[in-house]
N, C-alpha and C. Protein backbone atom coordinates (compact mmCIF):
# COMPACT_ATOMS: atom_id res chain seq x y z
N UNK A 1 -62.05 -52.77 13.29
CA UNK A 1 -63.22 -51.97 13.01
C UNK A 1 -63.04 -50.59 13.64
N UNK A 2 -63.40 -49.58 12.45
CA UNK A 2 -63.33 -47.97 13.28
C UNK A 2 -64.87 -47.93 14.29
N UNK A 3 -64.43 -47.04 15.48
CA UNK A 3 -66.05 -46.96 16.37
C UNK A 3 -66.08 -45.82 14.89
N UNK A 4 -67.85 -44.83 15.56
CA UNK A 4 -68.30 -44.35 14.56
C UNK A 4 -67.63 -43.10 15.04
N UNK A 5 -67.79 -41.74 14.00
CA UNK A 5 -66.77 -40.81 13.94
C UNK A 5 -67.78 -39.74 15.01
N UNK A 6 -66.59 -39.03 15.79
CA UNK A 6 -67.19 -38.32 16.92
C UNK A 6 -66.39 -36.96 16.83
N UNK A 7 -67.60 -35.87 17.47
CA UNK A 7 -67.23 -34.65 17.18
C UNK A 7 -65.97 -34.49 18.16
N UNK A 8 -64.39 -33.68 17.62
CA UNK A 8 -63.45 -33.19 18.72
C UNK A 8 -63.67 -32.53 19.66
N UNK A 9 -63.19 -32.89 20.94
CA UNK A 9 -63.50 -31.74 22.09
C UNK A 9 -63.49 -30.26 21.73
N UNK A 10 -62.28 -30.27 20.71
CA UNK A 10 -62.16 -28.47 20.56
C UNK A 10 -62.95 -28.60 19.53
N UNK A 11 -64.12 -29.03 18.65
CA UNK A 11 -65.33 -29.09 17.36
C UNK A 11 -64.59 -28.56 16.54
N UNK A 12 -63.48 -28.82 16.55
CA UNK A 12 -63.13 -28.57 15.13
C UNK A 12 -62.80 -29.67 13.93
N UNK A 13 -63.19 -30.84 14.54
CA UNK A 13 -62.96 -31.85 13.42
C UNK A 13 -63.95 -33.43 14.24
N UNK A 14 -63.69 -34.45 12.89
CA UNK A 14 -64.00 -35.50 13.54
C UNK A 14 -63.23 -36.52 13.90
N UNK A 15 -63.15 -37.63 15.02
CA UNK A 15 -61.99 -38.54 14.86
C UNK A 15 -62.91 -39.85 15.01
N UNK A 16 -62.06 -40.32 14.24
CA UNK A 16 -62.11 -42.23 14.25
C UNK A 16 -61.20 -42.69 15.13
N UNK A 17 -61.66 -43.71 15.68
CA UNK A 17 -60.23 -44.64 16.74
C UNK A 17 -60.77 -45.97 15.96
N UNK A 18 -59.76 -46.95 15.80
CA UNK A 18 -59.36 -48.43 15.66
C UNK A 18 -60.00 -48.79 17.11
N UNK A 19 -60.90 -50.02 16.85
CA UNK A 19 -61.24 -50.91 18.04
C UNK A 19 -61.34 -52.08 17.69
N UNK A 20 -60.39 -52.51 18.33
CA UNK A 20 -59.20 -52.87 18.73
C UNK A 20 -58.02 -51.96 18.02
N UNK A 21 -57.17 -51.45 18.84
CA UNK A 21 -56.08 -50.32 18.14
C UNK A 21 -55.37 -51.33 17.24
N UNK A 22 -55.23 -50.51 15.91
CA UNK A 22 -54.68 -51.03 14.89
C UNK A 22 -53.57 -50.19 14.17
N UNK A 23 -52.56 -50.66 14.43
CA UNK A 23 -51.21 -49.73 13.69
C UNK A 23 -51.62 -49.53 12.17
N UNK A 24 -50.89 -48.58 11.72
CA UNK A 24 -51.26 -48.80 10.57
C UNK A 24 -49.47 -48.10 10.34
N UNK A 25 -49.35 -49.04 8.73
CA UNK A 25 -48.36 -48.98 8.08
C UNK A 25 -48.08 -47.67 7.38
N UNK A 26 -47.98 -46.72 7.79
CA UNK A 26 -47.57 -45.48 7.39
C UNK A 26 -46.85 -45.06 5.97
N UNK A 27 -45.87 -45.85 5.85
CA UNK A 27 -45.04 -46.27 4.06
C UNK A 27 -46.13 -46.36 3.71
N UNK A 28 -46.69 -47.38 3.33
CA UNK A 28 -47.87 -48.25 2.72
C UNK A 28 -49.21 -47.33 2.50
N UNK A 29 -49.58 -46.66 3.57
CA UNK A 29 -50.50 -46.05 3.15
C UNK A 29 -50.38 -44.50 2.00
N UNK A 30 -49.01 -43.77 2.90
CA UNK A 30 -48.39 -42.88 1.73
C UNK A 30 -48.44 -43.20 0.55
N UNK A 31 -47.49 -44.76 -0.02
CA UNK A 31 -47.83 -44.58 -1.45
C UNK A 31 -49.04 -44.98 -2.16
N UNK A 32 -50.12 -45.81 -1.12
CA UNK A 32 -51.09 -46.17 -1.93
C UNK A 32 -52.11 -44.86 -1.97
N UNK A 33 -51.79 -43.69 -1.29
CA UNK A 33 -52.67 -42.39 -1.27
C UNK A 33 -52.05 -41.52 -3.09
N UNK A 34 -50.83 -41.12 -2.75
CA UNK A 34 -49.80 -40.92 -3.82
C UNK A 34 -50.29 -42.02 -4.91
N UNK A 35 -50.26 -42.82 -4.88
CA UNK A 35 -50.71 -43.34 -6.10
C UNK A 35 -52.47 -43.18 -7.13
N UNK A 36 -53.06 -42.89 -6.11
CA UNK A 36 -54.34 -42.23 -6.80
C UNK A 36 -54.42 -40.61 -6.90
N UNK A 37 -53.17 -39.96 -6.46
CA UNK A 37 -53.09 -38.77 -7.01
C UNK A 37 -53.50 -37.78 -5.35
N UNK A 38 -53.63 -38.26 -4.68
CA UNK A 38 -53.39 -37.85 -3.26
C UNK A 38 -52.33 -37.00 -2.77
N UNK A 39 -52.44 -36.05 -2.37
CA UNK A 39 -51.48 -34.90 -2.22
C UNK A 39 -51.31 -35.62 -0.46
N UNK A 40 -49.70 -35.94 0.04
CA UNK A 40 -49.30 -36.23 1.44
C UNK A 40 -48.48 -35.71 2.08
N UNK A 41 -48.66 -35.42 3.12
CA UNK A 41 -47.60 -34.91 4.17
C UNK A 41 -47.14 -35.69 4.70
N UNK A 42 -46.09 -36.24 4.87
CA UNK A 42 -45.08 -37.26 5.77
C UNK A 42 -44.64 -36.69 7.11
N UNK A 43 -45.08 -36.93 8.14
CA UNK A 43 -44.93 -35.67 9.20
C UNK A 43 -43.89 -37.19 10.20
N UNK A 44 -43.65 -38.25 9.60
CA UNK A 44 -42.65 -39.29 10.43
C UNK A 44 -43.86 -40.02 11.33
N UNK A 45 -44.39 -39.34 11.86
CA UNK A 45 -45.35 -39.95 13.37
C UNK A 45 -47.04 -40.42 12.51
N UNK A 46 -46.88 -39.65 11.32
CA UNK A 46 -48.34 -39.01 10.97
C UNK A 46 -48.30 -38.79 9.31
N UNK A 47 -49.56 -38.76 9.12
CA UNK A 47 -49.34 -38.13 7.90
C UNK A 47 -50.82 -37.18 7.72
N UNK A 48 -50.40 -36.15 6.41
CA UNK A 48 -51.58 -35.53 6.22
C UNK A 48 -51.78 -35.64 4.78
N UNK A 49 -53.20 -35.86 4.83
CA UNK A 49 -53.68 -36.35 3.64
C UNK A 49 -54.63 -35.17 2.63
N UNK A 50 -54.59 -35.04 1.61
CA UNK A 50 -55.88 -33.56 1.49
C UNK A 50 -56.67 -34.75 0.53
N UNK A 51 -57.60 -35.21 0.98
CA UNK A 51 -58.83 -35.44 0.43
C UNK A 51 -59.76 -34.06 0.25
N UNK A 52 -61.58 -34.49 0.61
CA UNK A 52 -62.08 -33.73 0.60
C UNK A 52 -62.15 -32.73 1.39
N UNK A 53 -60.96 -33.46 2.78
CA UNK A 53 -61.01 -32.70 3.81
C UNK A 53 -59.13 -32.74 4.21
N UNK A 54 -58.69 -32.13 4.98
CA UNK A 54 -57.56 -32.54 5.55
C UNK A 54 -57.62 -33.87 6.37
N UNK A 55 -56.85 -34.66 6.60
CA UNK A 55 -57.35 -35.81 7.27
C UNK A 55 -55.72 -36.28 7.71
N UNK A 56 -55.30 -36.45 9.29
CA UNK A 56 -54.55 -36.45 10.05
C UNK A 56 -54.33 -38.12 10.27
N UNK A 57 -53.55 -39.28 10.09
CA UNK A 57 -53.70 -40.54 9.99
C UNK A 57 -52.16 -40.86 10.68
N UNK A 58 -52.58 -40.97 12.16
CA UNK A 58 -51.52 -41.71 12.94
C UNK A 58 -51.38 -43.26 13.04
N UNK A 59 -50.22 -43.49 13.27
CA UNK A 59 -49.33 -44.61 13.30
C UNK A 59 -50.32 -45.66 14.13
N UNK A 60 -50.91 -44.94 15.16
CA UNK A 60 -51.70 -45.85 15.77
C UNK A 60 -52.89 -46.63 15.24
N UNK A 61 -53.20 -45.82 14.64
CA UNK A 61 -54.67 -46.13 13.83
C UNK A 61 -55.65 -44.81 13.71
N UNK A 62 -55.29 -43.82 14.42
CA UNK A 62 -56.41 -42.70 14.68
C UNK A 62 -56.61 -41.66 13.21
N UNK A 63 -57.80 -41.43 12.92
CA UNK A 63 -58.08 -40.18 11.78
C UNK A 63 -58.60 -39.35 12.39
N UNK A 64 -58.11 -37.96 12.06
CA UNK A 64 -58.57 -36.75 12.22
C UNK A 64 -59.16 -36.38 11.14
N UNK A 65 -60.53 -36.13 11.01
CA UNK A 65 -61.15 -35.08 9.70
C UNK A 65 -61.42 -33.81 10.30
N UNK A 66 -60.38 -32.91 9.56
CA UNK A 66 -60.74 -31.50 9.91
C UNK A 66 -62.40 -31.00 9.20
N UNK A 67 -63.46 -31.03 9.63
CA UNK A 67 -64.56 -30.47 9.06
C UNK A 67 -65.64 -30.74 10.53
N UNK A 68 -66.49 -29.85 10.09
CA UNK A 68 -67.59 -29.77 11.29
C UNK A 68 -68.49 -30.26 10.68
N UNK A 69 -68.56 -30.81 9.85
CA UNK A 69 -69.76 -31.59 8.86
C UNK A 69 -69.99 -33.02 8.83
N UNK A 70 -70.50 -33.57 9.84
CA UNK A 70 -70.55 -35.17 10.18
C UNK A 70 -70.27 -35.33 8.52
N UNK A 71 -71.42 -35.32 7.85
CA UNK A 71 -71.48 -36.01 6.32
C UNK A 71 -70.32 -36.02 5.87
N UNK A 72 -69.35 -34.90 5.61
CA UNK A 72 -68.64 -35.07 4.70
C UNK A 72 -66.73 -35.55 5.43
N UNK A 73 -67.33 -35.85 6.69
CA UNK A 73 -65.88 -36.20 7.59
C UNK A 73 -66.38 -38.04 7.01
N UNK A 74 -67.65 -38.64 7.13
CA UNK A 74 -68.07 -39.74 6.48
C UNK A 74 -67.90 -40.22 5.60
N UNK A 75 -67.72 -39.47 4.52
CA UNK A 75 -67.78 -39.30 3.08
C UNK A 75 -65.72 -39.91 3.01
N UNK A 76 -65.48 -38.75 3.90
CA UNK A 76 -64.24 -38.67 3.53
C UNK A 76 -63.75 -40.22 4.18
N UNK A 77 -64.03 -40.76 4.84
CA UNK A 77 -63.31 -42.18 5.79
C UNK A 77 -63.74 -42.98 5.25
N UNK A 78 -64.73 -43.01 4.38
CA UNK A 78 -65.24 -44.17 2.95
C UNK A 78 -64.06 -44.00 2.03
N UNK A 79 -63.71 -42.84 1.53
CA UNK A 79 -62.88 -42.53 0.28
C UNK A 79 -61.29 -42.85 0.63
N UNK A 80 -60.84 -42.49 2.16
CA UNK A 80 -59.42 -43.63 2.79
C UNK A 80 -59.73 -44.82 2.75
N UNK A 81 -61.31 -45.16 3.33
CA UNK A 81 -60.80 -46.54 3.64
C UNK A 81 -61.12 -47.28 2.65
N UNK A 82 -61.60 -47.05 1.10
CA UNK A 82 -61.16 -47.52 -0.06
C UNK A 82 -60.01 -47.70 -0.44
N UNK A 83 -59.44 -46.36 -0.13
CA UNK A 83 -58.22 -46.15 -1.29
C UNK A 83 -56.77 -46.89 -0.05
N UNK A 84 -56.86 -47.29 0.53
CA UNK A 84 -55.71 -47.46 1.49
C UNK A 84 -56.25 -48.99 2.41
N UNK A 85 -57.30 -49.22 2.26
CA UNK A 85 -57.61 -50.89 2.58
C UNK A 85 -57.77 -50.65 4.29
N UNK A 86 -58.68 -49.73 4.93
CA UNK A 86 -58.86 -49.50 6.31
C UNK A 86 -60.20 -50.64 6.46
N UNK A 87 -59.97 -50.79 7.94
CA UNK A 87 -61.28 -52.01 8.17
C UNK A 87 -62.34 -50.81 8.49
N UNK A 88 -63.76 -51.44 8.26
CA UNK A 88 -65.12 -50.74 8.14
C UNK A 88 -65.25 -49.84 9.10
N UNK A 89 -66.40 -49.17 9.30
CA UNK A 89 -66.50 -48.61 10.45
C UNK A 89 -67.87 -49.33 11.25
N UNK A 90 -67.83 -49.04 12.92
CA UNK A 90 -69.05 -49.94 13.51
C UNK A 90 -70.10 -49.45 12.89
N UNK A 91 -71.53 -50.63 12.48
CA UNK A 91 -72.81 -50.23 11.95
C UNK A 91 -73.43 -49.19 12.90
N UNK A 92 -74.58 -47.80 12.67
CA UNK A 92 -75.15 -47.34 13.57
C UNK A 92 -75.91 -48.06 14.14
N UNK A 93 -75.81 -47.33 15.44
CA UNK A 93 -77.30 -48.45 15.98
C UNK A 93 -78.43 -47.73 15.34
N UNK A 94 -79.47 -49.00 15.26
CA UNK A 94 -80.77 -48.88 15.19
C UNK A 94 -81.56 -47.58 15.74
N UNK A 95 -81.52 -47.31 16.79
CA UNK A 95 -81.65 -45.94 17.10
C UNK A 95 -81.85 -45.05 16.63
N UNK A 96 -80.51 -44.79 16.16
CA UNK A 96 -80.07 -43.85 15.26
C UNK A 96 -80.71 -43.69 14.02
N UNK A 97 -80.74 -44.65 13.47
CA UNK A 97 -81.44 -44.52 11.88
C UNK A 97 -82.78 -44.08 11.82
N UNK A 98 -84.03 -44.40 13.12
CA UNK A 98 -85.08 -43.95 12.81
C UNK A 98 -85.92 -45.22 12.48
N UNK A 99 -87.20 -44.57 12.40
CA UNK A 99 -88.25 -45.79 11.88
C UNK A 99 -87.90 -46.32 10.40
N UNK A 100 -87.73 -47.48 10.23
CA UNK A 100 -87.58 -48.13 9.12
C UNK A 100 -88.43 -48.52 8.53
């Protein structure tokens, strides 16, 4: 499960971490991105992805969404973790959502 996506120290993007850290298959995700027409960077350690956003996807498990826009760094880690088979991300808390 990804925790939920948090602003970068330097605010210039958002990141996801794996909890429990989860490798991820780097081949595997390249061609299943490439195969829906996904433009990739193979950087060996990393790759870069251009969705709606740039999106940075290490070996470890970690995403970088370059955008300062909670929504659409969201948007974008729905649209990987469709297209490439990533586990969910944690539910918000209750809190968060407001009166129901």
């Amino acid at each position: 499960m990804y925790r939920r996506l948090r602003l970068c120290s330097n605010n210039g993007g958002f990141e996801a971490l794996a909890d429990p850290p989860n490798r991820i298959d780097l081949p595997r995700v390249k061609a299943a991105l490439e195969r829906e027409g996904v433009s990739v960077v193979d950087a060996r350690v990393m790759l870069i992805a251009s969705l709606e956003v740039e999106v940075t996807i290490s070996r470890g498990g970690r995403l970088l969404f370059k955008t300062r826009d909670p929504r659409v760094a969201e948007s974008a880690f729905e649209r990987l973790r469709s297209l490439v088979g990533l586990p969910a991300m944690e539910p918000e808390p209750a809190s968060a959502r407001g009166p129901g």
